[in-house]
Protein backbone atom coordinates (compact mmCIF):
# COMPACT_ATOMS: atom_id res chain seq x y z
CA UNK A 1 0.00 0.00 0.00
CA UNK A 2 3.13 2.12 0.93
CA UNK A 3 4.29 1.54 -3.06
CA UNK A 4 1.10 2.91 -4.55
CA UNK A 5 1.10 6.01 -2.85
CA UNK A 6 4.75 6.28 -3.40
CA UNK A 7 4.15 6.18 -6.96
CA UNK A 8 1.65 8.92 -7.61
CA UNK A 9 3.74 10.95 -5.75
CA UNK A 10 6.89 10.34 -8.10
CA UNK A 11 4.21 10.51 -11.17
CA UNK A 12 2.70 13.79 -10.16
CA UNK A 13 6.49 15.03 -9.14
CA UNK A 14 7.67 14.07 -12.40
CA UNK A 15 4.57 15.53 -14.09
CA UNK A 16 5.24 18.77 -12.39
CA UNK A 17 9.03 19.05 -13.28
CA UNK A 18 7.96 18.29 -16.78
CA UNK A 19 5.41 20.92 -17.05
CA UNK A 20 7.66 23.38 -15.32
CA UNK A 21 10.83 22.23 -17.63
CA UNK A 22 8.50 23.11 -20.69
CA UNK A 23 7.16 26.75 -19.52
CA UNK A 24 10.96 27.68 -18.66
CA UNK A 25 12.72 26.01 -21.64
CA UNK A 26 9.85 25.93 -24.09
CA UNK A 27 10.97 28.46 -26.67
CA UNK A 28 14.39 26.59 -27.24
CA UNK A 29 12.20 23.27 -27.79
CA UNK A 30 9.74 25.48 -30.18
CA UNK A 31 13.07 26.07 -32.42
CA UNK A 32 13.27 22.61 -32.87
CA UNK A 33 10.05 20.64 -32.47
CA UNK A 34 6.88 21.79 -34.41
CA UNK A 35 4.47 23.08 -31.20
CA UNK A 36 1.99 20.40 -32.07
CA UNK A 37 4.66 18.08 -31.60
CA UNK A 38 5.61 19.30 -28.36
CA UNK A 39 1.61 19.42 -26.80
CA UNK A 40 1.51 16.12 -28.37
CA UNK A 41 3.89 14.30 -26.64
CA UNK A 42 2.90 16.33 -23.52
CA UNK A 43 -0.53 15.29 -23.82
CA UNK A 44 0.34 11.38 -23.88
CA UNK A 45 2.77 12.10 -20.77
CA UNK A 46 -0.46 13.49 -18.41
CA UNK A 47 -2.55 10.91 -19.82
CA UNK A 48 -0.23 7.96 -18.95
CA UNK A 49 0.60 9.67 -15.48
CA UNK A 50 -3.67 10.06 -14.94
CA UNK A 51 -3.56 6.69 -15.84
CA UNK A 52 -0.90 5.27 -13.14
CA UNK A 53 -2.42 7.68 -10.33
CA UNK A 54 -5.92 6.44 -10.72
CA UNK A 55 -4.50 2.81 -11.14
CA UNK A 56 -2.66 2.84 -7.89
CA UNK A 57 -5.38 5.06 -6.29
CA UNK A 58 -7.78 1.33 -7.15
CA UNK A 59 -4.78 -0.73 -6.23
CA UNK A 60 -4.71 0.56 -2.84
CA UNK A 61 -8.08 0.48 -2.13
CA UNK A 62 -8.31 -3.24 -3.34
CA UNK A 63 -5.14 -3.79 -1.02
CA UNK A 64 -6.62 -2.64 2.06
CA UNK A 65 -9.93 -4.64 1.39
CA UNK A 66 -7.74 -7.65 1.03
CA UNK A 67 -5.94 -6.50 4.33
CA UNK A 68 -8.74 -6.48 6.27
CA UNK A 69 -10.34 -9.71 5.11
CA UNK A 70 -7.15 -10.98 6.31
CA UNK A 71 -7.13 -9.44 9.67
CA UNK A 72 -10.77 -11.15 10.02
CA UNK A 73 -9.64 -15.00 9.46
């Protein structure tokens, strides 16, 4: 249970650092990579971090239902 809420932090940390990495350093990436390019890949980044914090958020849940079955044998 300690794991799963270890992870969304690191996911929403990493989230964070990569939103603030693009609104500091996002006109050197712009002379690069085509914008759409950039919100693209940004875009599949939140959605696969939504997708592990709401994954461990049922994980835990389902964990401490199994815990407490346990604790009643």
């Amino acid at each position: 249970m300690d794991k799963c809420t270890s992870e969304q932090f690191w996911t929403v940390a990493a989230l964070t650092a990569a939103d603030g990495f693009l609104l500091t350093n996002g006109w050197d990436l712009e002379k690069r990579f085509s914008y759409g390019g950039i919100m693209l890949v940004l875009t599949v980044l939140t959605c696969w971090g939504i997708w592990i914090i709401v994954e461990r958020h049922k994980y835990y849940f389902i964990s401490q239902r199994d815990l407490k079955a346990l604790h009643l044998l």
